[in-house]
Structure formats: C-alpha cells, structure tokens
PDB file of N, CA and C in Angstrom:
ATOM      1  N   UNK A   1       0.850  -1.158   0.000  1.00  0.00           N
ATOM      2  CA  UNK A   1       0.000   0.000   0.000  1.00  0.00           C
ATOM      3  C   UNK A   1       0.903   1.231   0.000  1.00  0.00           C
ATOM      4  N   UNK A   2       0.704   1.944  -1.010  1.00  0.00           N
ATOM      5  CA  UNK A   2       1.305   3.835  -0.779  1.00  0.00           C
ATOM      6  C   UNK A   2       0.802   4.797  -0.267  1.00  0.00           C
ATOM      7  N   UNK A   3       1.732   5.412   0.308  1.00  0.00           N
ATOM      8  CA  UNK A   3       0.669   6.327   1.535  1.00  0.00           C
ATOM      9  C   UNK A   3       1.713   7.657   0.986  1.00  0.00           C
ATOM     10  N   UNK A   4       1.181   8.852   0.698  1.00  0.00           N
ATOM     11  CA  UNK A   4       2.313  10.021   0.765  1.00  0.00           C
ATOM     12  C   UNK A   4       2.415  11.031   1.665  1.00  0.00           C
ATOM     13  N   UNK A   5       3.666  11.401   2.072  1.00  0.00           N
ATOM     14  CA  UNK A   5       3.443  12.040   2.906  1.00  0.00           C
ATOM     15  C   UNK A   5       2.909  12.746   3.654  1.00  0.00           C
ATOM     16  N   UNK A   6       1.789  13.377   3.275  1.00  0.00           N
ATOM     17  CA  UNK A   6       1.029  14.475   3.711  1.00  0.00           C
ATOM     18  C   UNK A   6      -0.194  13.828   4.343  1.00  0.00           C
ATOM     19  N   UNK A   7      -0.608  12.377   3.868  1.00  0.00           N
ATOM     20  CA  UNK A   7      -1.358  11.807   4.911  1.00  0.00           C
ATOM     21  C   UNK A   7      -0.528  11.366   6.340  1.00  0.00           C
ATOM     22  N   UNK A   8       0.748  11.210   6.397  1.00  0.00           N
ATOM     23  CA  UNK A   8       0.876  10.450   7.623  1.00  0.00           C
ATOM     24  C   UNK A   8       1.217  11.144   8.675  1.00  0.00           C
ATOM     25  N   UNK A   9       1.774  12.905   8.215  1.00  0.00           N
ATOM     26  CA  UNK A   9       1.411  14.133   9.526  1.00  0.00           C
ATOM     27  C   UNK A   9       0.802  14.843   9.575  1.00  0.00           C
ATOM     28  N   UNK A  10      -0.268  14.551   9.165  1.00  0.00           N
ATOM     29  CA  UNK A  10      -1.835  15.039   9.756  1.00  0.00           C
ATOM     30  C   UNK A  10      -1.535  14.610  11.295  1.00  0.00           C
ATOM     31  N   UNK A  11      -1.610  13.058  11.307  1.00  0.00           N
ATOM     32  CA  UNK A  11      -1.664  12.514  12.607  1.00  0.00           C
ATOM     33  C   UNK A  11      -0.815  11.347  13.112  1.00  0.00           C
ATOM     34  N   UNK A  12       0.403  11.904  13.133  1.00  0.00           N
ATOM     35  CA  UNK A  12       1.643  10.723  12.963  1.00  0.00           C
ATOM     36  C   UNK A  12       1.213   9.838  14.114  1.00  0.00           C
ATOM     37  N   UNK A  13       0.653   9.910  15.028  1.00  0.00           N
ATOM     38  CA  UNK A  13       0.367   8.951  16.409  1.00  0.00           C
ATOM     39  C   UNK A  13      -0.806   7.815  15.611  1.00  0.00           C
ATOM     40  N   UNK A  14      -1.785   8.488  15.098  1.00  0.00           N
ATOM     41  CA  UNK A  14      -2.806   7.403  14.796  1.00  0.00           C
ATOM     42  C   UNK A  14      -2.660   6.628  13.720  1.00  0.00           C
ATOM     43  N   UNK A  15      -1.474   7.718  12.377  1.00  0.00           N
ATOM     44  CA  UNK A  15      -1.073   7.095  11.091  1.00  0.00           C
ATOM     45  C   UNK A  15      -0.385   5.959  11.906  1.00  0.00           C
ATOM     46  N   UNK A  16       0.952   5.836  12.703  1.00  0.00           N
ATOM     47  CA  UNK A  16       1.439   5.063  12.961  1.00  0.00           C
ATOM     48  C   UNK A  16       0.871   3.775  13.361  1.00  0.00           C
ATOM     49  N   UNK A  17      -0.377   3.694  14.689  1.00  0.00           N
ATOM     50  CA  UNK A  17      -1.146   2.627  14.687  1.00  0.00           C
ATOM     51  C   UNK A  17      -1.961   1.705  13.945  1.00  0.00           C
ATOM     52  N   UNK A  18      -2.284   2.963  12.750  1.00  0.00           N
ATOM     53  CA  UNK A  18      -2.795   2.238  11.687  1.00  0.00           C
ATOM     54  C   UNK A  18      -2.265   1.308  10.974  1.00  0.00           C
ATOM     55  N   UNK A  19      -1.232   1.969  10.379  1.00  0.00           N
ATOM     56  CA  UNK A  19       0.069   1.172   9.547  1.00  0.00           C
ATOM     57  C   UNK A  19       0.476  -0.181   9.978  1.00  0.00           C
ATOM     58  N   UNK A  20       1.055   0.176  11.705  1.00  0.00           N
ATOM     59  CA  UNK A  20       0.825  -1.315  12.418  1.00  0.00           C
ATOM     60  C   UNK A  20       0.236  -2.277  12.462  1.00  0.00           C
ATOM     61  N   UNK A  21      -1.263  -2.051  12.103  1.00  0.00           N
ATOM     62  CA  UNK A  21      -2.097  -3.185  11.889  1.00  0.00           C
ATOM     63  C   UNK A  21      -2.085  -3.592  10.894  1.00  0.00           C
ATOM     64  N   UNK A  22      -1.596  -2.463   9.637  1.00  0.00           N
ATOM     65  CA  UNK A  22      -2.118  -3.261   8.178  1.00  0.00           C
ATOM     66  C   UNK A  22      -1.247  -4.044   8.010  1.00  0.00           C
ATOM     67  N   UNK A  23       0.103  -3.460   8.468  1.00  0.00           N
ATOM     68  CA  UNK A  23       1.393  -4.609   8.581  1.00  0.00           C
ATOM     69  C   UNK A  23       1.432  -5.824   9.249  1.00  0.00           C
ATOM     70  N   UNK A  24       0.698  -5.736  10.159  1.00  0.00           N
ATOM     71  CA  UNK A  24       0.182  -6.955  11.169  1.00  0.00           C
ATOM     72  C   UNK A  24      -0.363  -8.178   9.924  1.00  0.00           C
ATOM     73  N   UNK A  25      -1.067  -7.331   9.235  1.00  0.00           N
ATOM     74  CA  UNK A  25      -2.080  -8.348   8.601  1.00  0.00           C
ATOM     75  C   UNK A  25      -1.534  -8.846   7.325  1.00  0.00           C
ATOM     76  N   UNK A  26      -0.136  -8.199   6.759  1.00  0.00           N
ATOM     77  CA  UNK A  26       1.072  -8.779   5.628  1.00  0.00           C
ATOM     78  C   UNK A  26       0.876  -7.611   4.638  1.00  0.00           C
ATOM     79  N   UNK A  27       0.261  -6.357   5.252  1.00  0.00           N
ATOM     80  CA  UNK A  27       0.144  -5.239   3.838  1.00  0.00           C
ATOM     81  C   UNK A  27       1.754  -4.727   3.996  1.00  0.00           C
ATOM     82  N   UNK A  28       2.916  -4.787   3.217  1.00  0.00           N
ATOM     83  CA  UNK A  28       3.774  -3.667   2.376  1.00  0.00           C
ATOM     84  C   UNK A  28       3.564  -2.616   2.610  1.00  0.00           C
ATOM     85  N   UNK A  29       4.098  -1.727   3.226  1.00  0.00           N
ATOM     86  CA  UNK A  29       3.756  -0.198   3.556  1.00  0.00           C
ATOM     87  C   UNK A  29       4.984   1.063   2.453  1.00  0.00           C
ATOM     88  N   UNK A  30       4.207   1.440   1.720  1.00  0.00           N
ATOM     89  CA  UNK A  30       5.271   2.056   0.982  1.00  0.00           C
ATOM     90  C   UNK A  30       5.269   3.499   1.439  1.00  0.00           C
ATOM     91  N   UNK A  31       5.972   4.443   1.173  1.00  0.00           N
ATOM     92  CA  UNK A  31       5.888   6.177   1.322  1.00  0.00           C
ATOM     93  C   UNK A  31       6.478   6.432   0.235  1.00  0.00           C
ATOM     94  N   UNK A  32       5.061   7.496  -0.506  1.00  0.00           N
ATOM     95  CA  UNK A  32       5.029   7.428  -1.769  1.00  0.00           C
ATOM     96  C   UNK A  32       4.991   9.051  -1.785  1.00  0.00           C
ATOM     97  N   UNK A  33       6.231   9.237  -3.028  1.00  0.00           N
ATOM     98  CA  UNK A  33       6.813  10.526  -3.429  1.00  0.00           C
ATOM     99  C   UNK A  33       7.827  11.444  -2.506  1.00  0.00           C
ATOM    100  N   UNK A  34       8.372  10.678  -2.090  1.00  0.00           N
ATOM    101  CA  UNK A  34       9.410  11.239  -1.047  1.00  0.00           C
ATOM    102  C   UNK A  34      10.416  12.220  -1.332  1.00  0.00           C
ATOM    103  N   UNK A  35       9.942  13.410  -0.512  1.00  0.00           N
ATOM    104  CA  UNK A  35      11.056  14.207  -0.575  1.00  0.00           C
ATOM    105  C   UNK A  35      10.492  15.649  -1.163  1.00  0.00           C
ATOM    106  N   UNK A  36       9.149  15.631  -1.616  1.00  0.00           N
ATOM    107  CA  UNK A  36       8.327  16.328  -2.002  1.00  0.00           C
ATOM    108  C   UNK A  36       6.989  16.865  -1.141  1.00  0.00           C
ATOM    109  N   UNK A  37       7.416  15.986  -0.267  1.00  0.00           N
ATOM    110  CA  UNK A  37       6.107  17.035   0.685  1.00  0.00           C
ATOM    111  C   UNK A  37       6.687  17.019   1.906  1.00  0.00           C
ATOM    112  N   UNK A  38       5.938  17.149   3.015  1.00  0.00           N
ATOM    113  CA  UNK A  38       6.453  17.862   4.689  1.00  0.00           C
ATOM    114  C   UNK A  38       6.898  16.777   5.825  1.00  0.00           C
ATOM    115  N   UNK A  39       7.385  15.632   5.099  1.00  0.00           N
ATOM    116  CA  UNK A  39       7.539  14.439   6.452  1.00  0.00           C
ATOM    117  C   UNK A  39       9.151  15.140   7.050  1.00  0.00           C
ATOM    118  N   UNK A  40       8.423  14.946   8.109  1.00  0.00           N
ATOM    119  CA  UNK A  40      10.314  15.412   8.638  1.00  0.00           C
ATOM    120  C   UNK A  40      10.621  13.709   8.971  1.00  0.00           C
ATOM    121  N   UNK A  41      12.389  13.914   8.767  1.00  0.00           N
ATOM    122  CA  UNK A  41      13.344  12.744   8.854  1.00  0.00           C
ATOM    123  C   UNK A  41      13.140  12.041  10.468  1.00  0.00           C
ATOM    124  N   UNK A  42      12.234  12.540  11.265  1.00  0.00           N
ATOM    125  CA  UNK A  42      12.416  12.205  12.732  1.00  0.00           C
ATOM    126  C   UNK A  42      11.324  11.066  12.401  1.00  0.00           C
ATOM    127  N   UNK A  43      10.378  10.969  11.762  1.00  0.00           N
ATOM    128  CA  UNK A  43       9.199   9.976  12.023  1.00  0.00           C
ATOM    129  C   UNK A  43       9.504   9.049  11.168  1.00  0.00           C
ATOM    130  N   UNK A  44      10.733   9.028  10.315  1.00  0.00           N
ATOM    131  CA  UNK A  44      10.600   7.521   9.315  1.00  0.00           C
ATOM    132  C   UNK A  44      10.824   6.577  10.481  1.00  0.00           C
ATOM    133  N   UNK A  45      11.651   6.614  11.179  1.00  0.00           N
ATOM    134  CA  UNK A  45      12.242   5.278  11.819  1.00  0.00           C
ATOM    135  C   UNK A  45      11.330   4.809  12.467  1.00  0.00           C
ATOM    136  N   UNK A  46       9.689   5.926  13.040  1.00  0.00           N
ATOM    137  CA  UNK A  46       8.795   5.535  14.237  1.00  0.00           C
ATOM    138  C   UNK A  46       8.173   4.921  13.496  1.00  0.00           C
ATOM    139  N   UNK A  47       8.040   4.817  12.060  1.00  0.00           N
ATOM    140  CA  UNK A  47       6.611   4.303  11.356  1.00  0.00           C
ATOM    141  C   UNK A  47       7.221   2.910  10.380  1.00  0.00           C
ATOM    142  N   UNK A  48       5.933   2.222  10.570  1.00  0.00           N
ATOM    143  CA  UNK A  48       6.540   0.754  10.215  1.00  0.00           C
ATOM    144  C   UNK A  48       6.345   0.998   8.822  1.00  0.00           C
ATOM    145  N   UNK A  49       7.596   1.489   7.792  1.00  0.00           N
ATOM    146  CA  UNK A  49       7.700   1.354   6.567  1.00  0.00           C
ATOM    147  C   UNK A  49       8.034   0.236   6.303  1.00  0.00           C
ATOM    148  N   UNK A  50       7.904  -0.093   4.969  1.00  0.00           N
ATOM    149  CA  UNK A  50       9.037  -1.005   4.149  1.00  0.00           C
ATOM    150  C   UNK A  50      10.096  -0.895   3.184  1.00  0.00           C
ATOM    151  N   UNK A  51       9.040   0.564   2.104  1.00  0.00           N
ATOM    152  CA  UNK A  51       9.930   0.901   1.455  1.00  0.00           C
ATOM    153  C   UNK A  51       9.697   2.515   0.932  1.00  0.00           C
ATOM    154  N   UNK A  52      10.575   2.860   0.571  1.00  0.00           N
ATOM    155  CA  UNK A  52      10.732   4.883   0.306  1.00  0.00           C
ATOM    156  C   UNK A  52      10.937   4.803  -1.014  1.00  0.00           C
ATOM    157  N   UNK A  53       9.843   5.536  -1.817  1.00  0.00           N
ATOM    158  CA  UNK A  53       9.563   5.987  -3.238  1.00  0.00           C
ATOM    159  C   UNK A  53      10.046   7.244  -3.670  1.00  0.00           C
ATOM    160  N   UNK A  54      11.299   7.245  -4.455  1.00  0.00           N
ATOM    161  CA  UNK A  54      11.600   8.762  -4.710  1.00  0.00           C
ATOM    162  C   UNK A  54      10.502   9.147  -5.725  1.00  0.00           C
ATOM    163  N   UNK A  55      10.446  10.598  -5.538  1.00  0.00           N
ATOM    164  CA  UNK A  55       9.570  11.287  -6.320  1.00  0.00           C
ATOM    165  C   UNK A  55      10.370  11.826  -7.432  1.00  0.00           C
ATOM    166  N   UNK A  56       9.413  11.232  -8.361  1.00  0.00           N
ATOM    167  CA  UNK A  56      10.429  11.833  -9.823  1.00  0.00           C
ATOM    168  C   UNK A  56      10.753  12.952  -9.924  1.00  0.00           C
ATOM    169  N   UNK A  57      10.675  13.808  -9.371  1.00  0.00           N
ATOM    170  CA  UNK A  57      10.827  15.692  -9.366  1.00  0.00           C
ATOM    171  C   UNK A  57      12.781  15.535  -8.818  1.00  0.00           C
ATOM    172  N   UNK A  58      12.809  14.267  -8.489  1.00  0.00           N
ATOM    173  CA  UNK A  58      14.768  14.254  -8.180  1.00  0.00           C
ATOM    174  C   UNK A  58      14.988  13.314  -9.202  1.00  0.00           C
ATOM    175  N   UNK A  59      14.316  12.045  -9.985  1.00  0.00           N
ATOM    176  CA  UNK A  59      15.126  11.498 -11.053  1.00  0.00           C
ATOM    177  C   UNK A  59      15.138  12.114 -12.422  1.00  0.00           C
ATOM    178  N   UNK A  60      13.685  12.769 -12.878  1.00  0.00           N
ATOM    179  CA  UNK A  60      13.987  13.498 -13.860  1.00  0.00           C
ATOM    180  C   UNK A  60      15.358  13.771 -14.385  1.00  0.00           C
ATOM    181  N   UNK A  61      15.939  15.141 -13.479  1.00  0.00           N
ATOM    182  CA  UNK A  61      17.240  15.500 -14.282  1.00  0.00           C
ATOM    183  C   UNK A  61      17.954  14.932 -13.569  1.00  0.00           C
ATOM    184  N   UNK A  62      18.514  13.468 -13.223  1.00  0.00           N
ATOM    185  CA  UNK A  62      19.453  12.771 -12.765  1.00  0.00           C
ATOM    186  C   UNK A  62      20.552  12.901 -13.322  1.00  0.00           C
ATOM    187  N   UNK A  63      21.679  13.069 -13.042  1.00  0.00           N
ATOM    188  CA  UNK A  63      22.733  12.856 -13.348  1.00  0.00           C
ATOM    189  C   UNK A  63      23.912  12.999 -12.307  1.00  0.00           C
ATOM    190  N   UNK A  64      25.028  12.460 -12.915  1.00  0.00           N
ATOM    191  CA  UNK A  64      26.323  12.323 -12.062  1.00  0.00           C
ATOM    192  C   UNK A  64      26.977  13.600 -11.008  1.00  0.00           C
ATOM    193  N   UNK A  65      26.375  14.503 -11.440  1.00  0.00           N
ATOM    194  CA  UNK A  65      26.813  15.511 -10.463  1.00  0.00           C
ATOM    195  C   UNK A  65      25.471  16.156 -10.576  1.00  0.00           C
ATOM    196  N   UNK A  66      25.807  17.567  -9.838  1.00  0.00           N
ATOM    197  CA  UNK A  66      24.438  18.310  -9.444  1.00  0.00           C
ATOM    198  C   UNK A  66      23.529  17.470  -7.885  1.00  0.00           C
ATOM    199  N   UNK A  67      23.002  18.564  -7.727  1.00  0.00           N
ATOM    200  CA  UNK A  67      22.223  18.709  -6.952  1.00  0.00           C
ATOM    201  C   UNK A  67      21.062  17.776  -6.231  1.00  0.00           C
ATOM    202  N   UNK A  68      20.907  17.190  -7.807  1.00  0.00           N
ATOM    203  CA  UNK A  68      19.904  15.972  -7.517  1.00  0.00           C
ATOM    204  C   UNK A  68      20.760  14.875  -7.722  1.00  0.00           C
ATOM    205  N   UNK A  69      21.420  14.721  -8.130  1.00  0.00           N
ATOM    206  CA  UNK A  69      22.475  13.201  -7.766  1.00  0.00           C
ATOM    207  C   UNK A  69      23.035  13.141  -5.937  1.00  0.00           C
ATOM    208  N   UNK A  70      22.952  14.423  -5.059  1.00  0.00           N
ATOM    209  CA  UNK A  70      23.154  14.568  -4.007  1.00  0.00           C
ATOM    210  C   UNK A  70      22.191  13.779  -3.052  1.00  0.00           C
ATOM    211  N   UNK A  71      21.345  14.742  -3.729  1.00  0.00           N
ATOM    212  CA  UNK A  71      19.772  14.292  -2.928  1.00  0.00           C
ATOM    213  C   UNK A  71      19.457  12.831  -2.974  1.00  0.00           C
ATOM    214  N   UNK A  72      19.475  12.128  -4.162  1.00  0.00           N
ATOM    215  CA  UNK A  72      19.062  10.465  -4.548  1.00  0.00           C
ATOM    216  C   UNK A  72      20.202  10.070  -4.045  1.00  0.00           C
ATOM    217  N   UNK A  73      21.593   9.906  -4.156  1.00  0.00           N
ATOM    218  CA  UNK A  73      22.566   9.007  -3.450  1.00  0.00           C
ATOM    219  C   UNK A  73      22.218   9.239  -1.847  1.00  0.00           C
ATOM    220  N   UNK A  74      21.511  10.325  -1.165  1.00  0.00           N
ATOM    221  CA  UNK A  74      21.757  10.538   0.154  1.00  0.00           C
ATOM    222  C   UNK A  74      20.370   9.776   0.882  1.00  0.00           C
ATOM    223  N   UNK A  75      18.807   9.743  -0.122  1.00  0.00           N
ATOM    224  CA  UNK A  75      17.879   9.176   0.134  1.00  0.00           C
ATOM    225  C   UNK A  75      18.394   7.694   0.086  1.00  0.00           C
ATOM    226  N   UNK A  76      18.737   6.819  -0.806  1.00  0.00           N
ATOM    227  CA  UNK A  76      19.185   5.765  -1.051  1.00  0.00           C
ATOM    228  C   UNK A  76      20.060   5.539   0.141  1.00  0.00           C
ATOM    229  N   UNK A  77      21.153   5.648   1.188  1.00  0.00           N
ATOM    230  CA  UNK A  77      21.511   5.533   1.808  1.00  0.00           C
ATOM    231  C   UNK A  77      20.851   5.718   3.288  1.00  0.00           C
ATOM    232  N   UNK A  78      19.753   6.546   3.402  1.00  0.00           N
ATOM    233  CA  UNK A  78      19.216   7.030   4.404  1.00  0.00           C
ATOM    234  C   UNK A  78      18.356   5.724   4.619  1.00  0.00           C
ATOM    235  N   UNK A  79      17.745   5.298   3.368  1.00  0.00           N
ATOM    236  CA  UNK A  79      16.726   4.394   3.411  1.00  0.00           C
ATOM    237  C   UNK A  79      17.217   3.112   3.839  1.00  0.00           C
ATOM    238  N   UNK A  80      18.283   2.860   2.935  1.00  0.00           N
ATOM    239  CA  UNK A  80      19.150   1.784   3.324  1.00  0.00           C
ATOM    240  C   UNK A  80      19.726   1.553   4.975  1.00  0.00           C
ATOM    241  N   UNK A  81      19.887   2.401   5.418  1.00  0.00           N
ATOM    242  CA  UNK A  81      20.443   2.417   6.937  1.00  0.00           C
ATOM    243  C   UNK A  81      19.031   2.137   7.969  1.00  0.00           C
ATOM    244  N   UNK A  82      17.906   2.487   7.513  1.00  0.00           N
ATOM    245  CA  UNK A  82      16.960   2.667   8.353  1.00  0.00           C
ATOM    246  C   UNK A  82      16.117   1.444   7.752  1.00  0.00           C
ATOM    247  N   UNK A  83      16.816   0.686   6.533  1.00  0.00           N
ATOM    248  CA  UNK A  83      16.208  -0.852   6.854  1.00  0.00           C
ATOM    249  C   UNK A  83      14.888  -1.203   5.577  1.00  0.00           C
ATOM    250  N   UNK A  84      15.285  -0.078   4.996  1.00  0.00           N
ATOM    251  CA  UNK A  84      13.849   0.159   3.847  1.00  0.00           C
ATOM    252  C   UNK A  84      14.643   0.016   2.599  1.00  0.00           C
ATOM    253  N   UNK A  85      13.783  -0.449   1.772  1.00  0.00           N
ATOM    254  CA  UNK A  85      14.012  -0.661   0.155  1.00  0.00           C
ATOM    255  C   UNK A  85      13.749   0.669  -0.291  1.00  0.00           C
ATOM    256  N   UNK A  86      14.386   0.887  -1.077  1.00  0.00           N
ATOM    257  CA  UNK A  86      13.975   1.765  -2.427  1.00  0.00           C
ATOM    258  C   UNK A  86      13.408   1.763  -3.802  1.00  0.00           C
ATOM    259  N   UNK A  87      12.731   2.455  -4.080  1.00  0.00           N
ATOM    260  CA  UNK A  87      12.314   2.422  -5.565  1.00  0.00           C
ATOM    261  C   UNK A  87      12.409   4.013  -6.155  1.00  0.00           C
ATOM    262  N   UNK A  88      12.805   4.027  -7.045  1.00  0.00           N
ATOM    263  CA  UNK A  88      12.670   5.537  -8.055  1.00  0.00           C
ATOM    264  C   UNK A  88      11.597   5.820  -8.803  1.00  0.00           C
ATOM    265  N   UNK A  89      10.807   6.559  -8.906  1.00  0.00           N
ATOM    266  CA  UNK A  89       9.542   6.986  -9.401  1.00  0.00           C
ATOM    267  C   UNK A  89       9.892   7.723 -10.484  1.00  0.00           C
ATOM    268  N   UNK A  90       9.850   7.299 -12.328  1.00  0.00           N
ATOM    269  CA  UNK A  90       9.819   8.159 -13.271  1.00  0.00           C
ATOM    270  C   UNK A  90      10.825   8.186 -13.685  1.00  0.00           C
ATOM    271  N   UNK A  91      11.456   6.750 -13.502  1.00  0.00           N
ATOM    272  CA  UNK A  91      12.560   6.526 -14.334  1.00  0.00           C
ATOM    273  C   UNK A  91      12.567   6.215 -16.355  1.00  0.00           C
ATOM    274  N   UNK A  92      13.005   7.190 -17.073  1.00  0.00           N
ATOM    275  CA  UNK A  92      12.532   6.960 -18.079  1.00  0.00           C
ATOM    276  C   UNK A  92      13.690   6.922 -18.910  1.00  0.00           C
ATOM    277  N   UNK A  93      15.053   6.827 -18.969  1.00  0.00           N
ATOM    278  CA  UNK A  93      16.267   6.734 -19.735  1.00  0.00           C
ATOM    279  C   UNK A  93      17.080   5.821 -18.969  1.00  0.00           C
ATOM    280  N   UNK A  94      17.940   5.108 -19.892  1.00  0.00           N
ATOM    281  CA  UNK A  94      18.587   4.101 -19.728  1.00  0.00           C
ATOM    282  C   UNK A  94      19.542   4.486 -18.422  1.00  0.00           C
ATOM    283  N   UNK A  95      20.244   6.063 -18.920  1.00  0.00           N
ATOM    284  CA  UNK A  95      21.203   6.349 -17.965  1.00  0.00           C
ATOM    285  C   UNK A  95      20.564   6.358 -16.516  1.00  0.00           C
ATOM    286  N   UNK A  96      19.551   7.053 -16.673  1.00  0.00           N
ATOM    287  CA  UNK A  96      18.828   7.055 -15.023  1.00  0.00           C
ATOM    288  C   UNK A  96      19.127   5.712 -14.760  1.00  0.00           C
ATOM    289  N   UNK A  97      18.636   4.681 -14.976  1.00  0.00           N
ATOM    290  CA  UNK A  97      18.314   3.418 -14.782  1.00  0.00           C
ATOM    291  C   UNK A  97      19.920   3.129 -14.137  1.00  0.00           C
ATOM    292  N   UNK A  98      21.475   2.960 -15.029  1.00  0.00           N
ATOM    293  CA  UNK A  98      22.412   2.723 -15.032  1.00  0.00           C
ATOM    294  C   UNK A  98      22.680   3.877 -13.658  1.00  0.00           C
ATOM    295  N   UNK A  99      22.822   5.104 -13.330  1.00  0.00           N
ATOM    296  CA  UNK A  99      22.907   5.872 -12.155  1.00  0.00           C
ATOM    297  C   UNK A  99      22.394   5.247 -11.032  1.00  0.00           C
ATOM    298  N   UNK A 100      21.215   4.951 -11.092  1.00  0.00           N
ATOM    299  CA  UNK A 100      20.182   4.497 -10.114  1.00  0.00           C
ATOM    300  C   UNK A 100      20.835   3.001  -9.015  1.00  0.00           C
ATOM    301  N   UNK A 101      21.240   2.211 -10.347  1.00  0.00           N
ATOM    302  CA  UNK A 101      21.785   1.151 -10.013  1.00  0.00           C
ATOM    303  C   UNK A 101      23.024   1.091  -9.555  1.00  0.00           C
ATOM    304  N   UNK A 102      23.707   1.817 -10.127  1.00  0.00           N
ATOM    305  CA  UNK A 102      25.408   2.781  -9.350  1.00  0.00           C
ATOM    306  C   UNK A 102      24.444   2.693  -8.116  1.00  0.00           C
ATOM    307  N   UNK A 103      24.070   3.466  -7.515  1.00  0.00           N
ATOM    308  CA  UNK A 103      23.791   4.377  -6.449  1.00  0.00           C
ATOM    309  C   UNK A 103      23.204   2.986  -5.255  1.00  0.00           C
ATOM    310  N   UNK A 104      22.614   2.126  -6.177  1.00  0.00           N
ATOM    311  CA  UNK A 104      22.293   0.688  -4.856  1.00  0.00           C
ATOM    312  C   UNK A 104      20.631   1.155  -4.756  1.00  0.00           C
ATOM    313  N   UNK A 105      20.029   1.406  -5.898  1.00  0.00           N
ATOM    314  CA  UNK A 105      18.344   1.889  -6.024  1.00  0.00           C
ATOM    315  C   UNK A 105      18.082   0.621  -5.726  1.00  0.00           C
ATOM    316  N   UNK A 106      17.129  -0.170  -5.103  1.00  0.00           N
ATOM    317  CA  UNK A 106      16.602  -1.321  -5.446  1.00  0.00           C
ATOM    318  C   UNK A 106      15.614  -1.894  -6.805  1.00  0.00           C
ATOM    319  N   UNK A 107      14.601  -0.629  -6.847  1.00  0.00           N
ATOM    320  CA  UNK A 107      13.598  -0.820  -8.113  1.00  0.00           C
ATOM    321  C   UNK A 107      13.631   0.332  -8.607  1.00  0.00           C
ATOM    322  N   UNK A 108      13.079   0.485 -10.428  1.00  0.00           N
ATOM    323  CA  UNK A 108      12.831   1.406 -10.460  1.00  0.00           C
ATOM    324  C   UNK A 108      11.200   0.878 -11.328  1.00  0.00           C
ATOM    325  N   UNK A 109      10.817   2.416 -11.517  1.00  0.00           N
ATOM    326  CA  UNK A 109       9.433   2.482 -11.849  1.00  0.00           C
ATOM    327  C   UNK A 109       9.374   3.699 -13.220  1.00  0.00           C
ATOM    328  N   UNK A 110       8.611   3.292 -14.150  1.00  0.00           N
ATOM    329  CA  UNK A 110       8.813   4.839 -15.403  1.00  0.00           C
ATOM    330  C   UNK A 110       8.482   4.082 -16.359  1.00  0.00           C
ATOM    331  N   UNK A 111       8.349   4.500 -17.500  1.00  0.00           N
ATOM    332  CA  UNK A 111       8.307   4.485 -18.989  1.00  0.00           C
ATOM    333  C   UNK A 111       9.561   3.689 -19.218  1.00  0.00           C
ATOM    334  N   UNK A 112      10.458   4.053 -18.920  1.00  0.00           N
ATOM    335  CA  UNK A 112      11.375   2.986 -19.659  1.00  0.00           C
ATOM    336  C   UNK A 112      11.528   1.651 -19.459  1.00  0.00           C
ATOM    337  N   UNK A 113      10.535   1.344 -18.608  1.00  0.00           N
ATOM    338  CA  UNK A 113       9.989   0.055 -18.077  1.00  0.00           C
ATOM    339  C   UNK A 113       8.481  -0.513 -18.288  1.00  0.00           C
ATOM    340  N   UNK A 114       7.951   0.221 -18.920  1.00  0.00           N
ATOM    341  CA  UNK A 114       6.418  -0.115 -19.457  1.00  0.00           C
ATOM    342  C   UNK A 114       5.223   1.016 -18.602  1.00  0.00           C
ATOM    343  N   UNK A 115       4.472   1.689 -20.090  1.00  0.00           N
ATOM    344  CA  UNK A 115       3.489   2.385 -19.703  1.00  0.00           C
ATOM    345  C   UNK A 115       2.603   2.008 -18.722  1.00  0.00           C
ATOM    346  N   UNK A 116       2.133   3.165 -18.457  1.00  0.00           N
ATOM    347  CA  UNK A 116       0.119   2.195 -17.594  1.00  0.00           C
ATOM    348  C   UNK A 116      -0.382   2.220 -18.168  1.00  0.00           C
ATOM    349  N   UNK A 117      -1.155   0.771 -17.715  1.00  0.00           N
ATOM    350  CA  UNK A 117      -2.606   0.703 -18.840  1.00  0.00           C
ATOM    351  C   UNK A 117      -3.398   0.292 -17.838  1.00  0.00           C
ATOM    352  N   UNK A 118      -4.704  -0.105 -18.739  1.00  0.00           N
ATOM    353  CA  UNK A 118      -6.034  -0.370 -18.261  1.00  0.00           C
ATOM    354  C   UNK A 118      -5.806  -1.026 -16.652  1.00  0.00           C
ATOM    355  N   UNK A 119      -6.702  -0.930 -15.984  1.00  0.00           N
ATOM    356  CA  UNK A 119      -6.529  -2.206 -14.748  1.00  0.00           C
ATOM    357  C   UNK A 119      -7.300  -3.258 -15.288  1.00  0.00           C
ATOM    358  N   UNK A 120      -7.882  -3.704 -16.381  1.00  0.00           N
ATOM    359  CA  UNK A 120      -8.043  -4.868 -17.275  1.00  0.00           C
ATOM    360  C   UNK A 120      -6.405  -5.513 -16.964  1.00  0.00           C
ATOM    361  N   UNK A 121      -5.897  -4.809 -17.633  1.00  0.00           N
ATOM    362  CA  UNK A 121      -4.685  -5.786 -17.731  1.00  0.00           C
ATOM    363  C   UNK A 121      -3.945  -6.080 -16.837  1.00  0.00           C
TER     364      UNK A 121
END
C-alpha cells in the first residue's frame, strides 16, 4: 500500500497505529513521493515502513553531479540504513536506470519500463 506524505502528519500517532495493523495483517507499507512534501526525517524510523519511493521531481534531471544526484545518493543511503528498500519513481532513460543502479536503487518504476494501462490488464 502507498501512503504520501502528507497523509501520515496530519496525525503521525494514529497514522502510525494504523500502519501497524495493516502490517500486522502482511500489507507492504510504501511512502510514496518522497522528498516532495512535509515528512520530517524524525518519524521515518517511528513508522513501520518497508519501502521509500523517490519522487520523480529528483530522477527526472538525474545525473552524475548536481544537486539531484546529491539528494538520490543521500535518500538511497538514508533508506538503506533505516532498513527500507527503495524504488525511483519516473525513471525513463537508460542512464537514469544505469545511475540508479550505481547508487544501490533497489527498483525502479517509469516508462522505460512499461506504460500504464487499463486495470483490465
């Protein structure tokens, strides 16, 4: 399940209990678009994640230096230390993909991996 930030500090005490149970019951807890809205770094560790979704607004212009290669090598490590998988949101060029995987991304997600379609399919 993806939850983005802005639902889980409304009410980080009750988000947290919630989460607990769905996890209780074998739901995947993802946090979806990270880094783009208001979670402060103090509540990842309280809340039973699994895994941290970068928000494509940092893979877009990925590359080897700059600003946003800072930001994604430092999420990727943050996540990694605190026990969570990663995935990249809006990965759409090979190089992203090849950076991503430098960097120890676990998944990525985008167009260069297959459109969305119907929920038929």
């Amino acid at each position: 399940m993806e939850i983005t930030e802005n639902v889980l500090i409304s009410d980080i005490g009750r988000a947290a209990s919630v989460l607990e149970g769905l996890r209780d019951l074998g739901v995947r807890l993802i946090i979806d678009d990270f880094g783009v809205g208001y979670a402060s770094l103090r509540y990842l560790h309280k809340l039973p994640l699994d895994v941290l979704k970068i928000d494509s607004e940092f893979i877009r212009p990925l590359a080897e230096d700059g600003a946003d290669f800072a930001i994604v090598t430092t999420i990727i490590s943050m996540a990694h230390n605190l026990g969570l998988s990663v995935v990249a949101e809006g990965v759409e060029t090979e190089r992203q993909a090849e950076v991503l995987q430098a960097l120890g991304c676990d998944f990525g997600q985008g167009y260069l991996f297959g459109r969305p379609g119907p929920s038929q399919a």
